[in-house]
C-alpha atoms as a PDB file:
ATOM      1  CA  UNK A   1     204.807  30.070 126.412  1.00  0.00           C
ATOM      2  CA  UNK A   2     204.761  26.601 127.021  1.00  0.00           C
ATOM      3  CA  UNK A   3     203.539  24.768 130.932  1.00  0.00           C
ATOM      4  CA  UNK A   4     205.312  21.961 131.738  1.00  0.00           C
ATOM      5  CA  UNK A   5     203.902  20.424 134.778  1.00  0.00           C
ATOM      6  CA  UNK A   6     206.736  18.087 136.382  1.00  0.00           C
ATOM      7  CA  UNK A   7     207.462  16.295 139.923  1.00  0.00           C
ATOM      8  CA  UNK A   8     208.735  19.931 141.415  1.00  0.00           C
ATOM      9  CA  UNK A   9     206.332  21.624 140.500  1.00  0.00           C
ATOM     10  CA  UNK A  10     205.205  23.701 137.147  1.00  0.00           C
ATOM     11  CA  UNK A  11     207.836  25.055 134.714  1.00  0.00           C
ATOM     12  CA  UNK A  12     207.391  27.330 131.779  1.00  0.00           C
ATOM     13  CA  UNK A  13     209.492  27.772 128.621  1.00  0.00           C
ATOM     14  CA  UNK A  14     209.481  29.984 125.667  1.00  0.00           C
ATOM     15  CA  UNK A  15     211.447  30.585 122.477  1.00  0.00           C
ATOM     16  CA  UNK A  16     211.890  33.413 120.712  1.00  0.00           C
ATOM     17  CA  UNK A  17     213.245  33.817 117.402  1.00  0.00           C
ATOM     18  CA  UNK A  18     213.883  37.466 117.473  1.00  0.00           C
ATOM     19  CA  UNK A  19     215.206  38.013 120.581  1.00  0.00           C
ATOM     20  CA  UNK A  20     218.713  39.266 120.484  1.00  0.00           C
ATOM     21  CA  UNK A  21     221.478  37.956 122.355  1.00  0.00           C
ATOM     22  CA  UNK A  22     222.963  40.468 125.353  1.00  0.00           C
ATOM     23  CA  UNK A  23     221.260  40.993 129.054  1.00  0.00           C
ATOM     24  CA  UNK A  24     217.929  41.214 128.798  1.00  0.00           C
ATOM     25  CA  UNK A  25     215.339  42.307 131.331  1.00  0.00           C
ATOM     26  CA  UNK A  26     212.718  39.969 132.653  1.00  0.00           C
ATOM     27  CA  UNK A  27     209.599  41.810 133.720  1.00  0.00           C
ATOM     28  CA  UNK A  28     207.201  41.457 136.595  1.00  0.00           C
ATOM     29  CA  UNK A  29     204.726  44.099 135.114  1.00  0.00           C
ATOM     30  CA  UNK A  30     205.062  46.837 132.844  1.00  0.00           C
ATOM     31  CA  UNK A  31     206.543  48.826 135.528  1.00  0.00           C
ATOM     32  CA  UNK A  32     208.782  46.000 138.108  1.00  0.00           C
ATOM     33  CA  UNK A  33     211.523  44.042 136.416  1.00  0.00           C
ATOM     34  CA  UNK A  34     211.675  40.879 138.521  1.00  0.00           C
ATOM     35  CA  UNK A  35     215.854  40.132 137.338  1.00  0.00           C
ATOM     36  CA  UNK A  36     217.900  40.308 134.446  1.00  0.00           C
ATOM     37  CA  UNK A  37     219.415  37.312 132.505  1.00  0.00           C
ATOM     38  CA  UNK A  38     222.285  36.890 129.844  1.00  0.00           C
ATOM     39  CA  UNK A  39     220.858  35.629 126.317  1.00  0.00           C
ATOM     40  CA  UNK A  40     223.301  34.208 124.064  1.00  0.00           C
ATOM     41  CA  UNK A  41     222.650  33.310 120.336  1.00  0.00           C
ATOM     42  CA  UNK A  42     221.005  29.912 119.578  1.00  0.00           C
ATOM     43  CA  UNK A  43     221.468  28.911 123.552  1.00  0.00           C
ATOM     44  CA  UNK A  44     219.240  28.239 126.332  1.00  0.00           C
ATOM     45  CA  UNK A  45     219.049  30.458 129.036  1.00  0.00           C
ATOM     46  CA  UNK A  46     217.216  30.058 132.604  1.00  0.00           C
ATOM     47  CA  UNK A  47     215.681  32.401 134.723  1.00  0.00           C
ATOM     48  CA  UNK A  48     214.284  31.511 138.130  1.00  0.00           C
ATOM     49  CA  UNK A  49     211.018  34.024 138.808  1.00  0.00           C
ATOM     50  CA  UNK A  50     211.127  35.400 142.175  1.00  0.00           C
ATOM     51  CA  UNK A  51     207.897  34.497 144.468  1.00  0.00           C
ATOM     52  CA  UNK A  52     206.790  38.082 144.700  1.00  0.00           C
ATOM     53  CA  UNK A  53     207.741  41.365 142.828  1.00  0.00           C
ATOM     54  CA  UNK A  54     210.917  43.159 143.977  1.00  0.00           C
ATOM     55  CA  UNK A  55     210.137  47.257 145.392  1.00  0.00           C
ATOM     56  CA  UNK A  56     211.505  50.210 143.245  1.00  0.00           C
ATOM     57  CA  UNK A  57     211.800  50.473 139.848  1.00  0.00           C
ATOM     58  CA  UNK A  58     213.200  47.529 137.564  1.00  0.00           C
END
């Protein structure tokens, strides 16, 4: 994972080769999924972290 410190504040990116494309499940912890986002093959996709973990399982 990469930092990217910027006007706005900090950003962080990541690539991953083997990740398949379909809805994948961002996590908070091993336990809280903090969203889901859509992955599509060879695009960029763009998930905004929520400030604080959601209650109930992910």
């Amino acid at each position: 994972m990469w930092e990217r410190h910027i006007r706005d504040g900090v950003f962080h990116s990541a690539v991953d080769p083997v990740l398949e494309a379909g809805l994948c499940t961002v996590w908070w912890d091993d336990r809280t999924s903090a969203g889901g986002i859509f992955v599509t093959g060879g695009g960029i996709a763009e998930f905004v972290r929520p400030t604080s973990a959601t209650a109930g399982p992910g």
